[in-house]
C-alpha atoms as a PDB file:
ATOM      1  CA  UNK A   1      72.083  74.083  15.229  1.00  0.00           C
ATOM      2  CA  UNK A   2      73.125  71.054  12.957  1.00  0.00           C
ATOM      3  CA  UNK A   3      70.437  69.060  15.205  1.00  0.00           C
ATOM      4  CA  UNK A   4      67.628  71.248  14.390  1.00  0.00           C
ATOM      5  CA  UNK A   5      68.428  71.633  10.824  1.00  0.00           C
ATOM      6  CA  UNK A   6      68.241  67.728  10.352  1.00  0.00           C
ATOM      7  CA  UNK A   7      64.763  67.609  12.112  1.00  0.00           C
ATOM      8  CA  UNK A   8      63.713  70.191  10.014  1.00  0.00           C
ATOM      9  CA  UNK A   9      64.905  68.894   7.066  1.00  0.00           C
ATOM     10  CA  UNK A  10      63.410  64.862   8.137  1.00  0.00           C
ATOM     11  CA  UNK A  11      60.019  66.972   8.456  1.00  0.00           C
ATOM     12  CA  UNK A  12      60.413  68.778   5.329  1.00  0.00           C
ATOM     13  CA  UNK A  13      61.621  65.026   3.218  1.00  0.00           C
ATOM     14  CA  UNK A  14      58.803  63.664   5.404  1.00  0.00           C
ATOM     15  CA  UNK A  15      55.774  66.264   3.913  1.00  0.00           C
ATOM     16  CA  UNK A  16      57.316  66.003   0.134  1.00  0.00           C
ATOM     17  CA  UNK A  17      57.177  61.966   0.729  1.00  0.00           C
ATOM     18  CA  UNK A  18      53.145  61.941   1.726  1.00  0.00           C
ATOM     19  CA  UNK A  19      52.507  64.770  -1.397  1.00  0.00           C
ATOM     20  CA  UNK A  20      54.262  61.923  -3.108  1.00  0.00           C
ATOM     21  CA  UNK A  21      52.810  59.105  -1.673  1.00  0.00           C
ATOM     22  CA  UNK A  22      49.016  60.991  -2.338  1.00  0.00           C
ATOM     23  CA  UNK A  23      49.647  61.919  -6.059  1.00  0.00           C
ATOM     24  CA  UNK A  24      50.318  58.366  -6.681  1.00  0.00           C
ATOM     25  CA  UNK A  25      46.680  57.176  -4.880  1.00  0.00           C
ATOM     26  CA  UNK A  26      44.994  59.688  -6.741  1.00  0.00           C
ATOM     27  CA  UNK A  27      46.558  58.728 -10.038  1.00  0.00           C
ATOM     28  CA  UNK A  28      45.469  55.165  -9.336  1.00  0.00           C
ATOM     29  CA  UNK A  29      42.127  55.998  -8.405  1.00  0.00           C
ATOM     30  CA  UNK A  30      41.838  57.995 -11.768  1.00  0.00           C
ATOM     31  CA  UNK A  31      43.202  55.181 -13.457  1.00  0.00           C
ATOM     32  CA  UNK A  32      40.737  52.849 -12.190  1.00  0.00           C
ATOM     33  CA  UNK A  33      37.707  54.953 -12.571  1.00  0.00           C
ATOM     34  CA  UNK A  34      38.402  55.608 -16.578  1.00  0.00           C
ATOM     35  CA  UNK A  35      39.300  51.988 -16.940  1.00  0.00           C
ATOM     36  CA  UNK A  36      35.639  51.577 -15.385  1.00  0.00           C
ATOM     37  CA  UNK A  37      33.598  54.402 -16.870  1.00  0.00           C
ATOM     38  CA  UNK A  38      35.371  56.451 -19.244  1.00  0.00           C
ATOM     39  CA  UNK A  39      37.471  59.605 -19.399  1.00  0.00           C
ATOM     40  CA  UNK A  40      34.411  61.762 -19.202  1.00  0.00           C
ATOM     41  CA  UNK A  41      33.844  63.530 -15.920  1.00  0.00           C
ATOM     42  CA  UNK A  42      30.254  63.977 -16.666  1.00  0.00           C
ATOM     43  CA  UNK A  43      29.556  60.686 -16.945  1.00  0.00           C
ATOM     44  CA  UNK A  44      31.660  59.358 -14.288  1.00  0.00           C
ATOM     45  CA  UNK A  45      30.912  59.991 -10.780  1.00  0.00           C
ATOM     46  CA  UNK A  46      34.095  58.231  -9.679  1.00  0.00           C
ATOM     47  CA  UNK A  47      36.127  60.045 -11.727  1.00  0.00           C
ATOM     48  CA  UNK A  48      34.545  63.288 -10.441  1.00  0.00           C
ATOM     49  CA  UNK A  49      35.367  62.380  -6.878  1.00  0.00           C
ATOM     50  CA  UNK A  50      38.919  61.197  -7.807  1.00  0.00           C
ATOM     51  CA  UNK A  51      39.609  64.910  -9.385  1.00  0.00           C
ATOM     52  CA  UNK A  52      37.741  66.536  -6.263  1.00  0.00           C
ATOM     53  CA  UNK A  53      40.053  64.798  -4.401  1.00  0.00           C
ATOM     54  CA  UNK A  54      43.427  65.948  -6.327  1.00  0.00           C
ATOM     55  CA  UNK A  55      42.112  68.962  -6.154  1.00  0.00           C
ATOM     56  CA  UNK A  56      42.180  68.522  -2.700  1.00  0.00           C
ATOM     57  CA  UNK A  57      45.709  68.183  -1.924  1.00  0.00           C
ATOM     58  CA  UNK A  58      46.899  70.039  -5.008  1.00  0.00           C
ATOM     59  CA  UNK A  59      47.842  67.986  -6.999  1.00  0.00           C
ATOM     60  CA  UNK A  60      48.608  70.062 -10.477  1.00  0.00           C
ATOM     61  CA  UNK A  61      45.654  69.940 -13.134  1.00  0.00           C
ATOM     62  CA  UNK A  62      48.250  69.432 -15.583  1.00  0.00           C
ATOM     63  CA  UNK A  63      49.497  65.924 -13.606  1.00  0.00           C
ATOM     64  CA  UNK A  64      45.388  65.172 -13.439  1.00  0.00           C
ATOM     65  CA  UNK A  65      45.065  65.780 -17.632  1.00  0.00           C
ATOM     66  CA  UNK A  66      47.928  63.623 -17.760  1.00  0.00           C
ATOM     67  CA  UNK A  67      46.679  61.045 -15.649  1.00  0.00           C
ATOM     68  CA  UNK A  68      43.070  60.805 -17.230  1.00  0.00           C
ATOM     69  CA  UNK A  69      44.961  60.984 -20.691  1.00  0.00           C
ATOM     70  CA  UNK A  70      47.605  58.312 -20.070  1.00  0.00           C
ATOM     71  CA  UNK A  71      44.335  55.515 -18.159  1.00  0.00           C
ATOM     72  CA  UNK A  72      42.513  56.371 -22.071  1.00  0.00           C
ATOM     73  CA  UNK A  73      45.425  54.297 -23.794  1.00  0.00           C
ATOM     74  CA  UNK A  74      46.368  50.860 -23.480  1.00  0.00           C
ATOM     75  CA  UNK A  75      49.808  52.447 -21.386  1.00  0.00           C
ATOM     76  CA  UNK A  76      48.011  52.638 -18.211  1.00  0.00           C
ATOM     77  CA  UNK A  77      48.110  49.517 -16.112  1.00  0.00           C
ATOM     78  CA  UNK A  78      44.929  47.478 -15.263  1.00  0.00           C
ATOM     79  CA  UNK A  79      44.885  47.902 -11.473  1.00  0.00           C
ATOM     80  CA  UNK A  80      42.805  45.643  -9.359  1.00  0.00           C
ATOM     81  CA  UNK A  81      41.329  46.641  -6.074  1.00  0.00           C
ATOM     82  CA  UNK A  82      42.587  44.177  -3.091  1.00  0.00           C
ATOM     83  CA  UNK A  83      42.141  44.224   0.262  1.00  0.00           C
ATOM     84  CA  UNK A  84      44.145  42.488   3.078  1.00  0.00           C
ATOM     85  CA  UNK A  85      43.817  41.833   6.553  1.00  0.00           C
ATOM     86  CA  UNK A  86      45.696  41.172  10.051  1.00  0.00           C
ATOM     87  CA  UNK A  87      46.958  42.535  12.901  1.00  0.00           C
ATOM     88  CA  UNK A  88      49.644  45.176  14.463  1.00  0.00           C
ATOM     89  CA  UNK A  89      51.331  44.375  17.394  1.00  0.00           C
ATOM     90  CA  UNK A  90      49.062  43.917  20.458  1.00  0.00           C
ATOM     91  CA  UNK A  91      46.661  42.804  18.785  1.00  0.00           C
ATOM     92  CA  UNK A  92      45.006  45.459  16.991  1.00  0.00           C
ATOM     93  CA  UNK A  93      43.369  44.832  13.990  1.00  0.00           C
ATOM     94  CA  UNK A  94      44.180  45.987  10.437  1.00  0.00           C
ATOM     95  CA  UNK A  95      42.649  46.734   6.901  1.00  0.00           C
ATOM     96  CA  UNK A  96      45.003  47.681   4.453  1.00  0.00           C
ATOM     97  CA  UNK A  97      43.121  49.113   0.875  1.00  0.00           C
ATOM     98  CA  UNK A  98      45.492  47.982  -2.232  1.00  0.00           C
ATOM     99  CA  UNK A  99      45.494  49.067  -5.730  1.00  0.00           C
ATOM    100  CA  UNK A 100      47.931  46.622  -8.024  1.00  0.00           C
ATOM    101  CA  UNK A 101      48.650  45.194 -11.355  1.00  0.00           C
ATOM    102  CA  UNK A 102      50.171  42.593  -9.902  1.00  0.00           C
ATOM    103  CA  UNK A 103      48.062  41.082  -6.349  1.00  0.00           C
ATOM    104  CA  UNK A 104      50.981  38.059  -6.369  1.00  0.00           C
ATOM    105  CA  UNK A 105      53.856  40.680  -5.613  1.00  0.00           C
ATOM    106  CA  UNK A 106      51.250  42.848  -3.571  1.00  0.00           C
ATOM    107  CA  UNK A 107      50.070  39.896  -1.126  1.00  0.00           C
ATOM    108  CA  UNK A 108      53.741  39.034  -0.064  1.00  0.00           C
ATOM    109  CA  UNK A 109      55.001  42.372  -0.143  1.00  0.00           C
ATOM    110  CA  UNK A 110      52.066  43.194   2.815  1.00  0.00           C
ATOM    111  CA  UNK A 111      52.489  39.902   4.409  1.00  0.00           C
ATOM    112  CA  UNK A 112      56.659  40.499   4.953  1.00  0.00           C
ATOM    113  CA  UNK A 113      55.352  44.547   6.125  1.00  0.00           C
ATOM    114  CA  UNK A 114      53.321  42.730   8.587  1.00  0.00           C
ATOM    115  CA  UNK A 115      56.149  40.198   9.848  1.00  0.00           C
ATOM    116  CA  UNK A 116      58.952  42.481   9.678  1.00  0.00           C
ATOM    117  CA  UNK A 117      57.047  44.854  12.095  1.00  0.00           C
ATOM    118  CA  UNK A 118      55.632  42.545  14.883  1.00  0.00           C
ATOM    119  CA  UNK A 119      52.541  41.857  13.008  1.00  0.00           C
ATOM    120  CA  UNK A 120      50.681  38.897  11.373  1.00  0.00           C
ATOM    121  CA  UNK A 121      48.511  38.977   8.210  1.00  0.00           C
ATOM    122  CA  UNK A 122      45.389  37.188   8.567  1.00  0.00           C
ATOM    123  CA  UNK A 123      42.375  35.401   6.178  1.00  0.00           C
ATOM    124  CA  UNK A 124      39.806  37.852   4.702  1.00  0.00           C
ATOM    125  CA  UNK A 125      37.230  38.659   7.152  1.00  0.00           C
ATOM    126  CA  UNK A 126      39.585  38.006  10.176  1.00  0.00           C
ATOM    127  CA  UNK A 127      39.202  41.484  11.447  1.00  0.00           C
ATOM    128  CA  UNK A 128      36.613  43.260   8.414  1.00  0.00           C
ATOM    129  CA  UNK A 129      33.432  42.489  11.099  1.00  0.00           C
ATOM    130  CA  UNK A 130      35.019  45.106  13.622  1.00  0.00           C
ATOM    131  CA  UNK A 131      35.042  47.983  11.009  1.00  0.00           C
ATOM    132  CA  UNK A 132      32.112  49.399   8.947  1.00  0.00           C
ATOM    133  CA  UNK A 133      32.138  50.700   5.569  1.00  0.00           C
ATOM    134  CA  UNK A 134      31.454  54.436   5.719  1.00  0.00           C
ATOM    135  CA  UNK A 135      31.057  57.612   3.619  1.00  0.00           C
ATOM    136  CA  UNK A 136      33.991  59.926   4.828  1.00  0.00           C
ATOM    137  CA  UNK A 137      33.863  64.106   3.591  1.00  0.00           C
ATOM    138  CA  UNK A 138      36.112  66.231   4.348  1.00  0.00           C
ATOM    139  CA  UNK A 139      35.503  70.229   3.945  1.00  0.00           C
ATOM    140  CA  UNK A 140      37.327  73.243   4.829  1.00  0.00           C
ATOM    141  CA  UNK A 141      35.242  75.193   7.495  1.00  0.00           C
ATOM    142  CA  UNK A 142      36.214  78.437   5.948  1.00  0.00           C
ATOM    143  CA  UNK A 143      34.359  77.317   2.412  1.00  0.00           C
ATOM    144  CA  UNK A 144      31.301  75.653   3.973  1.00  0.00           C
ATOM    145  CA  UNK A 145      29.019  77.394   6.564  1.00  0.00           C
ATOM    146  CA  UNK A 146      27.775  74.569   8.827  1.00  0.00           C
ATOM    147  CA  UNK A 147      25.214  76.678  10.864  1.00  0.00           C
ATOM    148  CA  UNK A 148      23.484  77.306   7.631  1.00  0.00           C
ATOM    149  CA  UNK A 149      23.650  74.043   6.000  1.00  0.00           C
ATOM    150  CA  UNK A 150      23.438  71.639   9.179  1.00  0.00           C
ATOM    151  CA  UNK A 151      20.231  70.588   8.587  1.00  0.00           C
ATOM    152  CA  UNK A 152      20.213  70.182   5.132  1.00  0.00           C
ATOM    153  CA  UNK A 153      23.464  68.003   5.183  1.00  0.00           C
ATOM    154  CA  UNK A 154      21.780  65.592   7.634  1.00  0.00           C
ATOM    155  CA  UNK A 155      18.675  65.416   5.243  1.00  0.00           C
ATOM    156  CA  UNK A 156      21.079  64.613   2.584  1.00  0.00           C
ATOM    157  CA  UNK A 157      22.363  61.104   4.512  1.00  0.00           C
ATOM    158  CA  UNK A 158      25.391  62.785   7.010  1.00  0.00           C
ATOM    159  CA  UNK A 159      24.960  60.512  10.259  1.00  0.00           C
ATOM    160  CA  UNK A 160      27.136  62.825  12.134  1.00  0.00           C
ATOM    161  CA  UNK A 161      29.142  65.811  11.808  1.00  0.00           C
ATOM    162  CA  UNK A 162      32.611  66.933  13.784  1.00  0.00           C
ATOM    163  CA  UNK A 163      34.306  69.820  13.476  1.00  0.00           C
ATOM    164  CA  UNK A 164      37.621  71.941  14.485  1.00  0.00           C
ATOM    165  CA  UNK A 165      39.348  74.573  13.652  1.00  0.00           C
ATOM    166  CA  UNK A 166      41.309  72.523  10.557  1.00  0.00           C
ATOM    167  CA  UNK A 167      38.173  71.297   8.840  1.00  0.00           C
ATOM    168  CA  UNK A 168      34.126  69.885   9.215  1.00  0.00           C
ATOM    169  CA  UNK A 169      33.984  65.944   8.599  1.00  0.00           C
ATOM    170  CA  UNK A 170      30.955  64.377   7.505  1.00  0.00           C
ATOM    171  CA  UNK A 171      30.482  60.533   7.854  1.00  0.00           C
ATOM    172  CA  UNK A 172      27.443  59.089   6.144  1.00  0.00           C
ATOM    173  CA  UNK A 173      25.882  55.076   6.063  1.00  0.00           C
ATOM    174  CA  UNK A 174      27.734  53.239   2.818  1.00  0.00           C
ATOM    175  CA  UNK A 175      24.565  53.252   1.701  1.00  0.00           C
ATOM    176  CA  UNK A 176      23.755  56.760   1.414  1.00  0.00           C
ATOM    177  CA  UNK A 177      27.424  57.980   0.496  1.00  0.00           C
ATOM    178  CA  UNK A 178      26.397  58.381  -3.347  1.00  0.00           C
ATOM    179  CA  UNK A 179      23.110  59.662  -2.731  1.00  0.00           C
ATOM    180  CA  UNK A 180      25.172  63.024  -0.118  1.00  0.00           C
ATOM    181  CA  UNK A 181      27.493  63.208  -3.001  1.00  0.00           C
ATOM    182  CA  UNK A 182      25.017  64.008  -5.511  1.00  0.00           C
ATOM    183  CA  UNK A 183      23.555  66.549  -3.211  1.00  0.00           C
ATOM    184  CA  UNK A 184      27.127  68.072  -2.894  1.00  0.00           C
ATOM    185  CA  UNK A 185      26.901  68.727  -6.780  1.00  0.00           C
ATOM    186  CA  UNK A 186      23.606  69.963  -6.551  1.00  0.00           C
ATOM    187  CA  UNK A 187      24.698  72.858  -3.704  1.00  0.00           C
ATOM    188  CA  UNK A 188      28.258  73.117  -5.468  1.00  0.00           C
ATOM    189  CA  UNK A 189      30.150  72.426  -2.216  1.00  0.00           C
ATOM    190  CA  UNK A 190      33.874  71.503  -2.998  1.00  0.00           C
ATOM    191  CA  UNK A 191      35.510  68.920  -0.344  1.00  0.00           C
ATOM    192  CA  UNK A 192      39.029  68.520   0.464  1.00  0.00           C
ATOM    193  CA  UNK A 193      38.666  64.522   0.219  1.00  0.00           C
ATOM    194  CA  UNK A 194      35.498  62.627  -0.150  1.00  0.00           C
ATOM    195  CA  UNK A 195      35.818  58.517  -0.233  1.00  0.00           C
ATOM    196  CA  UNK A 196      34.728  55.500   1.632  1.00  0.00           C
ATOM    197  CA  UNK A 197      36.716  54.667   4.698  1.00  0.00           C
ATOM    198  CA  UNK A 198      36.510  51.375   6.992  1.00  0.00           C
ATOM    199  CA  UNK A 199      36.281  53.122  10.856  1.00  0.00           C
ATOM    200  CA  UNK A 200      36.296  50.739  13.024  1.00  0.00           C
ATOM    201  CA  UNK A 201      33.299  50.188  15.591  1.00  0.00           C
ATOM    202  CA  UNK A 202      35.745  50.098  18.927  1.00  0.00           C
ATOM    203  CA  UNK A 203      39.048  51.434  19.274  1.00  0.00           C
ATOM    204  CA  UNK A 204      41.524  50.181  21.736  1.00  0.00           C
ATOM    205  CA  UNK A 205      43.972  51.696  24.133  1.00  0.00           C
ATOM    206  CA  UNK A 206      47.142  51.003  24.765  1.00  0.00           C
ATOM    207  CA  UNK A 207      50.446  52.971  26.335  1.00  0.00           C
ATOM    208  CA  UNK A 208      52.160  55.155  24.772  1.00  0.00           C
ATOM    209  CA  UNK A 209      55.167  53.090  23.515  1.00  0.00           C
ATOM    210  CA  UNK A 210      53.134  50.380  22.640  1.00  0.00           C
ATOM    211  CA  UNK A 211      50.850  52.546  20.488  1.00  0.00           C
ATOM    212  CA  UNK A 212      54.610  53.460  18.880  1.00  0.00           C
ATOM    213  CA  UNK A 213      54.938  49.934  17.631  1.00  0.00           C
ATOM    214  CA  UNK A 214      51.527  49.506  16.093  1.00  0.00           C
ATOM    215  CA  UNK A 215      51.958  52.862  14.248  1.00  0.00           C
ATOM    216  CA  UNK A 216      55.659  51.540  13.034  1.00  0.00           C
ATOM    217  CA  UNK A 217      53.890  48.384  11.580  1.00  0.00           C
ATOM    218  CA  UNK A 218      50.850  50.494   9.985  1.00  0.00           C
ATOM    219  CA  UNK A 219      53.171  53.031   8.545  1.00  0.00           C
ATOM    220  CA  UNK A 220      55.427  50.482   6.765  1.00  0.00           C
ATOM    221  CA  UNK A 221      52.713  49.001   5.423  1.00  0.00           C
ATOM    222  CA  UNK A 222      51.169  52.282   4.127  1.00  0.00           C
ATOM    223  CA  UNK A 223      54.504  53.236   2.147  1.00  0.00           C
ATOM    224  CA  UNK A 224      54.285  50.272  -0.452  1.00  0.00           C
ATOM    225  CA  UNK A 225      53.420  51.558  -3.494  1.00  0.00           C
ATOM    226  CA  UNK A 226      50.504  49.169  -4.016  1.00  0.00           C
ATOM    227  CA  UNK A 227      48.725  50.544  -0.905  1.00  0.00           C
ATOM    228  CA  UNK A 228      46.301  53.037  -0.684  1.00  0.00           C
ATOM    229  CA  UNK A 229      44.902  53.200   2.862  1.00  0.00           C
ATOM    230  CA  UNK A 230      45.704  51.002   5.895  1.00  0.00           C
ATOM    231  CA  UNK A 231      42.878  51.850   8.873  1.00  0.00           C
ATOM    232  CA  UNK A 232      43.283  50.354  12.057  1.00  0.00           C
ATOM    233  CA  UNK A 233      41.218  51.211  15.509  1.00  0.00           C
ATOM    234  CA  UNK A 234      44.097  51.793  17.559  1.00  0.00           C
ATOM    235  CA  UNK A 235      42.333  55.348  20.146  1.00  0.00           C
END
């Protein structure tokens, strides 16, 4: 009994840590995108996609007021965008997305992750050329009827489509990621997460416990506070 209850309560620690963990991306990304354009939705695409996206994981509208209020004042820190490179164990290449007011404390902070965890950071572009840049949307299948809007989706820029019973991903070029998100506005389709995402043009197989030690590295990595994403192309 006292086993079960401590799993439960590791999963339960475990759920409130990534609610955490997301609040504090989204705040960033707000941060960033008033910093850049202004507190005005309208007027700010990024900011439109950065409150789609609390909205996404529920983040209170009261924490997203606060957020856009707080990046309007000379409070909020100036947060750069940084991104790193390396690899896991076995050789599997990383990208790891940072967002930091301070890239000194960031780049060492990522380079120890990396050591500590049988990994080795590596110069920019080591491992970039075996990812591409794409459009990633992500939409609840109960909210967005896919046999109906298939075709006009693709005209819109989606290069291809998956779905299951969780929710219906749409991956577009970089290029024509803005140009599907206006067309979301347009049809007033609400997405769990929109964003570009680096996916990674192979993917590599490995066993099972070896698969365990690249996700240790990338999940160490992805709990730093200056981190926002870490993508790797392990299958």
């Amino acid at each position: 009994m006292g086993r079960v209850f401590e799993k439960r309560k590791h999963k339960m620690f475990a759920r409130f840590d990534r609610m955490a963990k997301g609040f504090t991306r989204i705040g960033k990304d707000i941060a960033i995108a008033v910093k850049q354009a202004g507190p005005n939705p309208d007027n700010n695409p990024r900011l439109r996609m950065a409150i789609q996206n609390a909205k996404g994981i529920n983040m209170p509208k009261d924490r997203v007021d606060a957020a856009i209020k707080r990046a309007s004042t000379k409070e909020e820190k100036d947060f750069q965008e940084v991104i790193y490179e390396g690899y896991a164990p076995h050789g599997v290449p990383i990208i790891v997305e940072c967002a930091t007011d301070n890239p000194t404390r960031t780049v060492a902070n990522v380079r120890l992750h990396f050591s500590k965890n049988g990994g080795s950071m590596g110069n920019s572009g080591s491992v970039a050329f075996l990812f591409e840049r794409k459009g990633v949307i992500k939409f609840d299948p109960a909210k967005l009827n896919l046999e109906e809007l298939e075709l006009d989706l693709i005209d819109a820029g989606a290069e291809d489509i998956q779905q299951d019973e969780e929710e219906i991903t749409v991956y577009t070029s970089f290029t024509e990621f803005g140009h599907f998100l206006k067309f979301m506005e347009a049809k007033h389709l609400d997405s769990k997460s929109s964003g570009l995402q680096y996916i990674p043009t192979t993917t590599k197989e490995l066993t099972e416990a070896e698969q365990d030690e690249v996700l240790k590295c990338a999940e160490a990595i992805e709990e730093d506070d200056d981190v926002q994403s870490v993508y790797h192309n392990l299958a």
